[in-house]
N, C-alpha and C. Protein backbone atom coordinates (compact mmCIF):
# COMPACT_ATOMS: atom_id res chain seq x y z
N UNK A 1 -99.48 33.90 -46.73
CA UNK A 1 -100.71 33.38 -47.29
C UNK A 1 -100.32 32.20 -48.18
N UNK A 2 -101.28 31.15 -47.99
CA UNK A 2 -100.67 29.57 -48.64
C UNK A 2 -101.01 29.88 -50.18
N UNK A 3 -100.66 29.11 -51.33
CA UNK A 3 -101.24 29.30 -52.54
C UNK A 3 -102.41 28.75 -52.95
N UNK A 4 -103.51 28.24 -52.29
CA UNK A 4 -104.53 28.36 -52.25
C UNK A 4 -105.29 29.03 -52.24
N UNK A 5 -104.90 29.93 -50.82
CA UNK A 5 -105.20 31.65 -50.26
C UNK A 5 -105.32 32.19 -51.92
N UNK A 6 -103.88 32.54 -52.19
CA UNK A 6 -103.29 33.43 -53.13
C UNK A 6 -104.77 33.35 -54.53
N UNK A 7 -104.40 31.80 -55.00
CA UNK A 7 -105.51 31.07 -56.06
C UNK A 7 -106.99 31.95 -55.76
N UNK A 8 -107.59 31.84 -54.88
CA UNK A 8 -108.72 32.30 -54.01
C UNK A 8 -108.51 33.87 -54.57
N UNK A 9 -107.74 34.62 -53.41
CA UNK A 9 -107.88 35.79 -53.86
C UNK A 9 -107.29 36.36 -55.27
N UNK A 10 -106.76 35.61 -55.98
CA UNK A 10 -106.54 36.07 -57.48
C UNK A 10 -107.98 36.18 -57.99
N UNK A 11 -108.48 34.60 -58.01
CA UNK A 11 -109.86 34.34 -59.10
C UNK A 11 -110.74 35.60 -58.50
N UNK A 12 -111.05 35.49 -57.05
CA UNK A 12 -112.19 36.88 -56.89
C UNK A 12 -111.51 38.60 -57.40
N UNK A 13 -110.26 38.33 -57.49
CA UNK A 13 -109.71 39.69 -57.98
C UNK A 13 -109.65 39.83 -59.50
N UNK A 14 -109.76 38.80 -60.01
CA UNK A 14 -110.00 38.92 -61.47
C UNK A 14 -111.35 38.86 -62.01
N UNK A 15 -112.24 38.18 -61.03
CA UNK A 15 -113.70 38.25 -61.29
C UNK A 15 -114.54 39.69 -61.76
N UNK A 16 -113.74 40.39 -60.38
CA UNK A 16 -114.11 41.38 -60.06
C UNK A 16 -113.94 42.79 -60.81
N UNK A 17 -112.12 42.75 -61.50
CA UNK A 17 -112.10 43.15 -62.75
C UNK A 17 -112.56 42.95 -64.01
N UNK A 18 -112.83 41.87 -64.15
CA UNK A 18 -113.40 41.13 -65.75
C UNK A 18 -114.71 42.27 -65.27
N UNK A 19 -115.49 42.02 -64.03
CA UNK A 19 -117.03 42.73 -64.31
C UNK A 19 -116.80 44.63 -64.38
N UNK A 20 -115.46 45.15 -63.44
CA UNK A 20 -115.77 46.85 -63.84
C UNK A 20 -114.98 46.58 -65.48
N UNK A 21 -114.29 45.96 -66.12
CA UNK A 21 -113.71 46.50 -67.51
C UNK A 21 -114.53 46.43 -68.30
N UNK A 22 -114.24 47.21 -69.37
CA UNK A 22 -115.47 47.50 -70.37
C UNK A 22 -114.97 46.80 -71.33
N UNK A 23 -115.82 46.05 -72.37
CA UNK A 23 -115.64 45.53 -73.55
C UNK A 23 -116.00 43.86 -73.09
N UNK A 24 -115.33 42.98 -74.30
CA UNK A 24 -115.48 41.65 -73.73
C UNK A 24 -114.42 41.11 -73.51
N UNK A 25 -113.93 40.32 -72.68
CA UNK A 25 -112.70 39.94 -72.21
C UNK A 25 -112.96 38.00 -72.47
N UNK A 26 -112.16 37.62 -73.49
CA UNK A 26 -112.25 36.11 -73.44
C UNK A 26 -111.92 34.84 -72.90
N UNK A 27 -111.15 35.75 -71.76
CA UNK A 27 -110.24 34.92 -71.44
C UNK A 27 -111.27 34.13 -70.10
N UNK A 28 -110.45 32.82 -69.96
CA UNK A 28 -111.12 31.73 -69.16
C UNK A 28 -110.76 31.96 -67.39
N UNK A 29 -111.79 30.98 -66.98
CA UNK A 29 -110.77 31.03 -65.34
C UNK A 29 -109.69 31.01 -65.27
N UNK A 30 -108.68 30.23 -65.87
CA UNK A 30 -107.62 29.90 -65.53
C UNK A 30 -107.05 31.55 -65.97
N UNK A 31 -106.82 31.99 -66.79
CA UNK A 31 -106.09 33.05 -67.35
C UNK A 31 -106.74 34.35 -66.31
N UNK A 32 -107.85 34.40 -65.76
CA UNK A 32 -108.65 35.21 -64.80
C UNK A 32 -107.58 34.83 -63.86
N UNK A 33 -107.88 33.64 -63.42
CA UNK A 33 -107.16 33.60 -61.72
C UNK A 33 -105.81 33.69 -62.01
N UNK A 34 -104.76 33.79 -63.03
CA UNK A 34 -103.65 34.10 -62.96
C UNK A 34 -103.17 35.57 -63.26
N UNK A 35 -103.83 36.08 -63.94
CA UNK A 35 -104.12 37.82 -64.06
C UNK A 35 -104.47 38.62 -62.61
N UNK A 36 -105.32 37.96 -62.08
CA UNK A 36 -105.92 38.36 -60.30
C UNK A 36 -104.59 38.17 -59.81
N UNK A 37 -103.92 37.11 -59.82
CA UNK A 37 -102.75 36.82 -58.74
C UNK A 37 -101.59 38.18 -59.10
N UNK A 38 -101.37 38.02 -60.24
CA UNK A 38 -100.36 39.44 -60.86
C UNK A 38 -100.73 40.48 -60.33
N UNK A 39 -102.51 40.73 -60.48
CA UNK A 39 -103.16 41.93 -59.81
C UNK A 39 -102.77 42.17 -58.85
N UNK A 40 -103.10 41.27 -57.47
CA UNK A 40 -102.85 41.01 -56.37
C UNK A 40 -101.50 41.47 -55.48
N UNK A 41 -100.50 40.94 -56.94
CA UNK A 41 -99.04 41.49 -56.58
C UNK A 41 -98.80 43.32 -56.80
N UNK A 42 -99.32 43.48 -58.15
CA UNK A 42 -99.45 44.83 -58.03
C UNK A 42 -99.80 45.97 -57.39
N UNK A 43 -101.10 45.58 -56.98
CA UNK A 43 -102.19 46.11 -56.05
C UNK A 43 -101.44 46.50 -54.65
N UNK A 44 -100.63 45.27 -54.10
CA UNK A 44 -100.22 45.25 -52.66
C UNK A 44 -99.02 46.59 -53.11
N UNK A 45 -98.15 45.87 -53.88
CA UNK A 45 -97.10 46.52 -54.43
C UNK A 45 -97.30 48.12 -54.65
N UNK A 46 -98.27 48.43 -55.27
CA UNK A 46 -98.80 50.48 -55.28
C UNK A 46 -99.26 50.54 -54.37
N UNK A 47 -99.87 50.14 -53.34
CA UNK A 47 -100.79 50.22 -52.01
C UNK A 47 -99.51 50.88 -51.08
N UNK A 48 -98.35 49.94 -50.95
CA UNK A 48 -97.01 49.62 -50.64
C UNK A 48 -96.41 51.06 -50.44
N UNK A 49 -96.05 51.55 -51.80
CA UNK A 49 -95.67 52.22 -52.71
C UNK A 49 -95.91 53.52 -52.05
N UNK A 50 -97.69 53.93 -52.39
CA UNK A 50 -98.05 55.33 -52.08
C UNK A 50 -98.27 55.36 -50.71
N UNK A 51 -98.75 54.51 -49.82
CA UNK A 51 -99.01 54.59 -48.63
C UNK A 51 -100.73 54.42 -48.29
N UNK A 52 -101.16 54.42 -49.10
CA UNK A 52 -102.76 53.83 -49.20
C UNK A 52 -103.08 52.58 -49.42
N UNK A 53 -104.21 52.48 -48.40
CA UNK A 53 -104.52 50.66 -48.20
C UNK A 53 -103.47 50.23 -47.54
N UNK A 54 -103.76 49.10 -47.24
CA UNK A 54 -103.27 48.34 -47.05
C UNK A 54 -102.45 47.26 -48.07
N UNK A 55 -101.46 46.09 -47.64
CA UNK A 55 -100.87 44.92 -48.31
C UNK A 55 -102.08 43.83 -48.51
N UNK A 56 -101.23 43.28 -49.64
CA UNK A 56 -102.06 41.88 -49.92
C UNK A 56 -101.61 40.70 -49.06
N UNK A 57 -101.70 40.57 -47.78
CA UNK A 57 -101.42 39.40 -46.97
C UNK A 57 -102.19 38.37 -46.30
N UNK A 58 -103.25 38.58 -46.12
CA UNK A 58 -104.17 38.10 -45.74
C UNK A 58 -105.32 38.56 -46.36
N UNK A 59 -106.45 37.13 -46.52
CA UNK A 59 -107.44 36.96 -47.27
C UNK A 59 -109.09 38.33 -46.46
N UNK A 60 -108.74 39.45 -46.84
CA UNK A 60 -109.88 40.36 -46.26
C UNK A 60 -110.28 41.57 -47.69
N UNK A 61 -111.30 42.46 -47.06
CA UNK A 61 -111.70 42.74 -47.90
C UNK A 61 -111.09 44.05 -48.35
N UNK A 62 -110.46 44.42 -47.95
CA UNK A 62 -108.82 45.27 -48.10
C UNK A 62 -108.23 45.00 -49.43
N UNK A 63 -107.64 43.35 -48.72
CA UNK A 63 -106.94 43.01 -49.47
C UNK A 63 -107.62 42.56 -50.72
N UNK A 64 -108.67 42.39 -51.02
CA UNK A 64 -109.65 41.57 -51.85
C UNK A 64 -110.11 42.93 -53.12
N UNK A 65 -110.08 44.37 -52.60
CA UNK A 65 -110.37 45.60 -53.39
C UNK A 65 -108.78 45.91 -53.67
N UNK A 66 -107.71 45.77 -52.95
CA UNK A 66 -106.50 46.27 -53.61
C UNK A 66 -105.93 44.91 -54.87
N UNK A 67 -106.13 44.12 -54.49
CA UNK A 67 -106.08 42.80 -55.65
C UNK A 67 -106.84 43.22 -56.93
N UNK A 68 -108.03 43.64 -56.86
CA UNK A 68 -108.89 43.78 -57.57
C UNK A 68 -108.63 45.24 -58.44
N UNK A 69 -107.84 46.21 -58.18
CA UNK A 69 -107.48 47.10 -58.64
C UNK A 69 -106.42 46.89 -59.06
N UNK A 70 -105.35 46.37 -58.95
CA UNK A 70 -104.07 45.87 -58.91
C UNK A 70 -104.84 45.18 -60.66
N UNK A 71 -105.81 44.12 -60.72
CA UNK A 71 -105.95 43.17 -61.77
C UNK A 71 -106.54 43.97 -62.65
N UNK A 72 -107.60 45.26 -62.35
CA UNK A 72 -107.97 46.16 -63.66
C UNK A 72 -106.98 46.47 -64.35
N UNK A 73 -105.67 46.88 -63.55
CA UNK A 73 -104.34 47.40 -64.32
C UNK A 73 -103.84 46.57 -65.02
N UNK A 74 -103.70 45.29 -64.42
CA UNK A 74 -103.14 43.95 -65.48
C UNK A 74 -103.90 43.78 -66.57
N UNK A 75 -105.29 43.48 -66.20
CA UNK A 75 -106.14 43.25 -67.74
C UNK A 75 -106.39 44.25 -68.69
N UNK A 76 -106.45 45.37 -67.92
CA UNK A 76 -106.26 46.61 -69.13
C UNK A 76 -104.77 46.39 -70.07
N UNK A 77 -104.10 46.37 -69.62
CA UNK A 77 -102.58 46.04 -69.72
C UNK A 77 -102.46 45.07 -71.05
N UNK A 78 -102.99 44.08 -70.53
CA UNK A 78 -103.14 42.51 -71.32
C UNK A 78 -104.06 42.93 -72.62
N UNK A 79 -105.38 43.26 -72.14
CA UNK A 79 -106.46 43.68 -73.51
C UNK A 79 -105.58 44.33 -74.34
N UNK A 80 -105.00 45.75 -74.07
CA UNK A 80 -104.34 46.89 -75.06
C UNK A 80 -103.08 45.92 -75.28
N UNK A 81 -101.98 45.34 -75.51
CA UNK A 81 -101.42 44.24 -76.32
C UNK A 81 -101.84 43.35 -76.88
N UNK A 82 -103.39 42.89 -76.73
CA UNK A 82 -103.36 41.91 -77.56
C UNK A 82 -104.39 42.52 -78.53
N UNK A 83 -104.53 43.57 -78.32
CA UNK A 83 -105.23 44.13 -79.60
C UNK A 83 -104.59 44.40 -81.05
N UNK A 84 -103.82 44.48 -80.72
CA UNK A 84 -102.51 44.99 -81.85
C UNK A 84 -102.18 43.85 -82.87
């Protein structure tokens, strides 16, 4: 997948987390679509891992809900450190 792809499915995977996390999250697109991409890596990466889902390789909607779970874990992650 080109980094365009990647860009693409980060921002909708961070979109998508910013809307299930609770609280307010300040952070901008840019910090969204680079949190999604981490997601993205994660997501494929436990998908990988346990044997559920599918990889993040192509732009579908698979891959677009495991990104997106992958980025709740990052931004939860990110929120609880920078609270401190």
């Amino acid at each position: 997948m080109g980094l365009i792809a990647w860009a693409a499915l980060g921002f909708i995977a961070g979109l998508i987390a910013k809307a299930f996390m609770p609280g307010q999250q300040p952070q901008g697109c840019v910090v969204t679509t680079f949190l999604g991409m981490a997601g993205a890596m994660v997501g494929g990466w436990l998908a990988n891992v346990s044997g559920v889902g599918g990889s993040v390789n192509d732009l579908s909607i698979v891959s677009i809900i495991t990104a997106a779970i992958g980025a709740a874990i990052i931004l939860g992650a990110y929120q609880y450190l920078h609270k401190k």
